[in-house]
N, C-alpha and C. Protein backbone atom coordinates (compact mmCIF):
# COMPACT_ATOMS: atom_id res chain seq x y z
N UNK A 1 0.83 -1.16 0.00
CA UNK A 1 0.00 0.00 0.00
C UNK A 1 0.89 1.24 0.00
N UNK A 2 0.46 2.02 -0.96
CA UNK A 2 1.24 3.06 -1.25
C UNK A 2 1.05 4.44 0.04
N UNK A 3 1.77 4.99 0.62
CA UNK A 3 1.36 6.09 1.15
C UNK A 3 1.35 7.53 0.75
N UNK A 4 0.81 8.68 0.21
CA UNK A 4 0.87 10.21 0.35
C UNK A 4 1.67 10.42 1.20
N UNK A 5 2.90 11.14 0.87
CA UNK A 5 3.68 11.82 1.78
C UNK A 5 3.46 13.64 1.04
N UNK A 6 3.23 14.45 2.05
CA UNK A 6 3.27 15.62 1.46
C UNK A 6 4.81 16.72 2.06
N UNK A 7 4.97 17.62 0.87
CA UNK A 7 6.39 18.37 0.86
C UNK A 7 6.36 19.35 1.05
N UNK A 8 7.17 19.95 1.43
CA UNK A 8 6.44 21.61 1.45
C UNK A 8 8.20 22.14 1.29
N UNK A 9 8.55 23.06 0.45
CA UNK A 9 9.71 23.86 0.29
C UNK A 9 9.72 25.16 1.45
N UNK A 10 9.64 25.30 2.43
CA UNK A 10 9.39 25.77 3.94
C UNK A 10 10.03 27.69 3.28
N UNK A 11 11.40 27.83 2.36
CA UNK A 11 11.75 28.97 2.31
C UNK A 11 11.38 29.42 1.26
N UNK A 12 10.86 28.80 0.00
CA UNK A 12 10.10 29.22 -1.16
C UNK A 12 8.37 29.38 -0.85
N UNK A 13 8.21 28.80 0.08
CA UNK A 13 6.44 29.12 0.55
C UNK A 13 6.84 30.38 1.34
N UNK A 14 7.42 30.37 1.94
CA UNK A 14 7.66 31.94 3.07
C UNK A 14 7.83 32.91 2.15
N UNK A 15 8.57 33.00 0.65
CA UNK A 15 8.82 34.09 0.09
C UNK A 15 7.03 34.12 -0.74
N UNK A 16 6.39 32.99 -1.24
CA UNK A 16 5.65 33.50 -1.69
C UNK A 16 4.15 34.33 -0.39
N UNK A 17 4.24 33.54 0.89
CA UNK A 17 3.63 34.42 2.19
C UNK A 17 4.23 35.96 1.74
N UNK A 18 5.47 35.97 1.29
CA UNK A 18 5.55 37.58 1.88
C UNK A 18 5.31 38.33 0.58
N UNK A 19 5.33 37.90 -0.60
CA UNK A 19 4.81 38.25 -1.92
C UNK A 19 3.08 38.66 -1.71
N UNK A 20 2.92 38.16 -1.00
CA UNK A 20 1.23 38.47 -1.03
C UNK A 20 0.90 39.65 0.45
N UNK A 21 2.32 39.63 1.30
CA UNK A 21 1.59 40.59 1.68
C UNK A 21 2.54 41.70 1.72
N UNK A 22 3.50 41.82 0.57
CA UNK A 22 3.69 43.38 -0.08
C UNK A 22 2.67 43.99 -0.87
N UNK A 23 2.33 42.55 -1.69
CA UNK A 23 1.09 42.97 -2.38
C UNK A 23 0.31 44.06 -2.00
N UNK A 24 -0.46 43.25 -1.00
CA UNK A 24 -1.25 44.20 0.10
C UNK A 24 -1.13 45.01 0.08
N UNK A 25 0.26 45.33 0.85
CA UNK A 25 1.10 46.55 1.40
C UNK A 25 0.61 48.34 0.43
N UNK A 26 1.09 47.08 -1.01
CA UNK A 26 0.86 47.87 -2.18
C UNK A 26 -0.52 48.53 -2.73
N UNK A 27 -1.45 47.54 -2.77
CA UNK A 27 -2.81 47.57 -2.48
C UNK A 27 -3.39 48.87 -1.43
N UNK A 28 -2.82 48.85 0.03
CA UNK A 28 -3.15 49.74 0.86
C UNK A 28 -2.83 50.60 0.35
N UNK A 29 -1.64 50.79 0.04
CA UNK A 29 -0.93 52.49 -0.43
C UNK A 29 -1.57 52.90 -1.37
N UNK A 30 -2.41 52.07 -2.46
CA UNK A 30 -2.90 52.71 -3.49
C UNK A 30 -4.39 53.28 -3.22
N UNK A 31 -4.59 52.86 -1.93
CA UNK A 31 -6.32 52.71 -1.48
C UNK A 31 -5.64 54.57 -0.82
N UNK A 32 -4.80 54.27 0.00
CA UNK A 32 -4.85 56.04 0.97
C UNK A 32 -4.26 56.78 -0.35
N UNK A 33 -3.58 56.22 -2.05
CA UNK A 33 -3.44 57.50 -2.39
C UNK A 33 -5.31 58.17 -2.82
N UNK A 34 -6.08 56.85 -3.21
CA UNK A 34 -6.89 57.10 -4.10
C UNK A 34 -7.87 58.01 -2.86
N UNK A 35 -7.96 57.89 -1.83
CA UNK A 35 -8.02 58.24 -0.96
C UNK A 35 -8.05 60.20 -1.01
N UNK A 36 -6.95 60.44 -0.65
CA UNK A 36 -6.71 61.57 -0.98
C UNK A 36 -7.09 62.23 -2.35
N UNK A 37 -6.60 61.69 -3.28
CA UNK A 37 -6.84 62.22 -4.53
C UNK A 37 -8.70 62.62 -4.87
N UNK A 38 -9.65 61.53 -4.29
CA UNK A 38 -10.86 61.58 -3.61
C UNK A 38 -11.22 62.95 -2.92
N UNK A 39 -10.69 63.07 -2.30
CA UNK A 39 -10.74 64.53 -1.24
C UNK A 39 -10.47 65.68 -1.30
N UNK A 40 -9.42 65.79 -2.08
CA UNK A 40 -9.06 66.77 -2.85
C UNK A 40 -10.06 67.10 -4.50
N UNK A 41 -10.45 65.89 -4.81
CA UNK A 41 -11.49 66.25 -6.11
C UNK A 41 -12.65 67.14 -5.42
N UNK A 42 -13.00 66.52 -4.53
CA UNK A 42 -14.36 66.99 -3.41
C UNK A 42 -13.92 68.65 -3.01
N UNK A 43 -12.47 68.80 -2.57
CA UNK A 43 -12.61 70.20 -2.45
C UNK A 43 -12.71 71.71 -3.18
N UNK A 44 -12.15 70.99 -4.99
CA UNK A 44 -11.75 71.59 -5.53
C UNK A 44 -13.52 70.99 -6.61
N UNK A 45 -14.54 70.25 -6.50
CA UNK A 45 -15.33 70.91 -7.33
C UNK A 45 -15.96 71.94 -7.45
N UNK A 46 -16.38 72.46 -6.46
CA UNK A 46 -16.48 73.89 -6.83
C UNK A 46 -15.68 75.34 -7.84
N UNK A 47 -14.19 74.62 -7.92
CA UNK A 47 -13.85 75.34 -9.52
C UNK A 47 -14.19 74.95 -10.66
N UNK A 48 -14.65 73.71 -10.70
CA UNK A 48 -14.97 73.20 -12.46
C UNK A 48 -16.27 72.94 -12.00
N UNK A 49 -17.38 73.33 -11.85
CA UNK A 49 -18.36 73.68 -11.54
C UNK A 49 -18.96 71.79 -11.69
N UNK A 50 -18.55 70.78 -10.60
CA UNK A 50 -18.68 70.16 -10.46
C UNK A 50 -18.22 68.45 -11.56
N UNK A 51 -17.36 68.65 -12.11
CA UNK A 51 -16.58 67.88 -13.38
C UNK A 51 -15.89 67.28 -12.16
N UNK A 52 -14.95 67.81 -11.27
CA UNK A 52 -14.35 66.91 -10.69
C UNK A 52 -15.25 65.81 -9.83
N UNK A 53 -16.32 66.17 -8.85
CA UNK A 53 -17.18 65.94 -7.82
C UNK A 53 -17.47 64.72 -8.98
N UNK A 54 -17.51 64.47 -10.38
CA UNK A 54 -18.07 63.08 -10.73
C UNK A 54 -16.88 61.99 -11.16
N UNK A 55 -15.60 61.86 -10.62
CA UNK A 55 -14.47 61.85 -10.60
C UNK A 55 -14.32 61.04 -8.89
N UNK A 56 -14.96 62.23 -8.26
CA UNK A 56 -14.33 61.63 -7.05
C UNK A 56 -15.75 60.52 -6.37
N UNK A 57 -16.44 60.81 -7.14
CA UNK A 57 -17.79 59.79 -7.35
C UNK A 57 -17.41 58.49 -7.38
N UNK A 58 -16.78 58.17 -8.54
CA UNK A 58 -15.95 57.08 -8.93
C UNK A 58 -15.02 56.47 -8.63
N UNK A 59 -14.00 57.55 -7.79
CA UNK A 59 -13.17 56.89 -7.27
C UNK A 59 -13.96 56.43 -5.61
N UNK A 60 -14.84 57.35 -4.84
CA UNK A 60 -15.49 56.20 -3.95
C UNK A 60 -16.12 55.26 -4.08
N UNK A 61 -16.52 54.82 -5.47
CA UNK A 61 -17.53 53.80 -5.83
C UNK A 61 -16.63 52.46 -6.10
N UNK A 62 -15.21 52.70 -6.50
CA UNK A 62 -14.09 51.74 -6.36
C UNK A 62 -13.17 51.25 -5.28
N UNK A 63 -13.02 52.53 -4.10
CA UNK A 63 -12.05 52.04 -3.00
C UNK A 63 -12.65 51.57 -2.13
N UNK A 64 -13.84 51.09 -2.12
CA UNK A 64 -13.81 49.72 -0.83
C UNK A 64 -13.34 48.27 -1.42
N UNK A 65 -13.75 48.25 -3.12
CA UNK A 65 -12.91 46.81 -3.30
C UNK A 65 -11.59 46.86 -3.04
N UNK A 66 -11.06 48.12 -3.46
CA UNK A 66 -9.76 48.37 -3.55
C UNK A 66 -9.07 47.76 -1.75
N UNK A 67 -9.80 48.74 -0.83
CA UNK A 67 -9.25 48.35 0.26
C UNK A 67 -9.53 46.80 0.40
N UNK A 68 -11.03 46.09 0.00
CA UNK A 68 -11.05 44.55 0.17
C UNK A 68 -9.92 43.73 0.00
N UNK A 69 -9.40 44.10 -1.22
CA UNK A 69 -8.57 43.34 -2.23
C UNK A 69 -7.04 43.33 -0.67
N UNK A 70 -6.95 45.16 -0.29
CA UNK A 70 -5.87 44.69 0.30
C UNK A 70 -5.71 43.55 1.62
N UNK A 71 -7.32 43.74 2.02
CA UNK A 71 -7.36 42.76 3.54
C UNK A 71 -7.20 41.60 3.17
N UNK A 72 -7.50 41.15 1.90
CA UNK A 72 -7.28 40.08 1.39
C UNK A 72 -6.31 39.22 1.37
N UNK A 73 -5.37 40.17 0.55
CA UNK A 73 -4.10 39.66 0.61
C UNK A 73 -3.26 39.25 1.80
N UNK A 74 -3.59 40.22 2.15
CA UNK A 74 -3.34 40.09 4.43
C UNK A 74 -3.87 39.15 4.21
N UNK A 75 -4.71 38.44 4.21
CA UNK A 75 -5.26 37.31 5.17
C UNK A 75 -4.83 36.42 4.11
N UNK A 76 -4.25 36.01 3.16
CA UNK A 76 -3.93 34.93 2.35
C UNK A 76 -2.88 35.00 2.97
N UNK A 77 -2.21 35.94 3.20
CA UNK A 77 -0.51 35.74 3.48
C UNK A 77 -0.80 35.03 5.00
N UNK A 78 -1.51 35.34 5.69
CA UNK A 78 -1.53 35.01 7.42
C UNK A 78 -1.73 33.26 7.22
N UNK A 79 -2.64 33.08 6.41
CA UNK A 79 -3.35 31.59 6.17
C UNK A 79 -1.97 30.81 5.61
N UNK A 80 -1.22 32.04 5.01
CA UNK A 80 0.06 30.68 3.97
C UNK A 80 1.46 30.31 5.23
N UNK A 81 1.18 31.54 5.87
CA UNK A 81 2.19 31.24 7.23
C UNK A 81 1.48 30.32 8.29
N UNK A 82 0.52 30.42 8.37
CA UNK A 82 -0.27 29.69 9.12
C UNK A 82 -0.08 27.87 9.18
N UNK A 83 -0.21 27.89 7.53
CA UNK A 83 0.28 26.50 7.19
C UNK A 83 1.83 25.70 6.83
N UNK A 84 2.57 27.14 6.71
CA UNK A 84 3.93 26.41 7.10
C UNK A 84 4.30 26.11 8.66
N UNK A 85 3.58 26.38 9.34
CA UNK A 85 3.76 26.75 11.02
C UNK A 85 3.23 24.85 11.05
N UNK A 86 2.10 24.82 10.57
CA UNK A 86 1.31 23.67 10.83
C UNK A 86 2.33 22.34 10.46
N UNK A 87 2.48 22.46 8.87
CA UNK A 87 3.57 21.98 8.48
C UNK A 87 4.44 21.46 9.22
N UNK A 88 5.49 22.45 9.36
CA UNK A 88 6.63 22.66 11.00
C UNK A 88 6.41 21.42 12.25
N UNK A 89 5.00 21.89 12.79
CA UNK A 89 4.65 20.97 13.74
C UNK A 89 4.01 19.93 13.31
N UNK A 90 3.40 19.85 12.32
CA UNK A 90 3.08 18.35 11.74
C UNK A 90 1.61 18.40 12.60
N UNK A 91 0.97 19.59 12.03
CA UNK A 91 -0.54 19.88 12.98
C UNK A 91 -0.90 19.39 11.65
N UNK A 92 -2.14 18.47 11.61
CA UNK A 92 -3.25 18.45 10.26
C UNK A 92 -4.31 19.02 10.52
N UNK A 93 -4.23 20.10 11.64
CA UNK A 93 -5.74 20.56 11.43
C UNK A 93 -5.69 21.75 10.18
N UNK A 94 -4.80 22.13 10.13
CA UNK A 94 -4.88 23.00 8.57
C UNK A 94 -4.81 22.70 7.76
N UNK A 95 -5.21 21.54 7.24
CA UNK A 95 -5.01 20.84 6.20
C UNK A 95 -6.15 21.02 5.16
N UNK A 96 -7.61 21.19 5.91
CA UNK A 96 -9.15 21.15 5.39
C UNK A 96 -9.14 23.17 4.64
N UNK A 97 -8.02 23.91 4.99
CA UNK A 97 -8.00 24.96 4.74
C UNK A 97 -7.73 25.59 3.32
N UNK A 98 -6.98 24.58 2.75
CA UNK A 98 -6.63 24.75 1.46
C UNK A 98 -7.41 23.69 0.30
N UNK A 99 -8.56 23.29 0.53
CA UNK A 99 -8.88 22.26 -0.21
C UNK A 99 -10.31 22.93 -0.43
């Protein structure tokens, strides 16, 4: 009887954990620029007699995925460390996590 043995490359899974949460990182930064840029459209429609105000419309109608996307990545990266940890100790309760 054959057995499943499973492998795990412990320092190539850690780089891709931290690939996902620069990602993020990246993700966030783009959420507080869009952020601002948002706020500043809002202050300044009153010179283009409201052209910007449908601008910054749009950009709030996009940055909550935007911020989603970044919690996201956070939490993929937490879940991929999570399971090299498990790994490590030879826990199988994280096992039902990735399937």
């Amino acid at each position: 009887m054959a057995t499943n043995e499973v492998f795990m490359d412990i320092p190539e899974v850690e780089k891709v954990a931290k690939s996902f949460s620069s990602f993020g990182d990246t993700i966030k930064n783009i959420a507080n620029v869009l952020q601002v840029l948002s706020d500043s459209l809002k202050a300044t429609a009153w010179l283009s007699f409201g052209a910007t105000a449908a601008v910054a419309a749009f950009i709030d109608g996009i940055l909550p995925a935007v911020k989603a996307a970044a919690t996201e990545m956070h939490d993929i990266s937490q879940a991929i460390l999570a399971a090299i940890q498990a790994y490590r100790t030879g826990d199988t309760s994280a096992a039902g996590r990735f399937i």
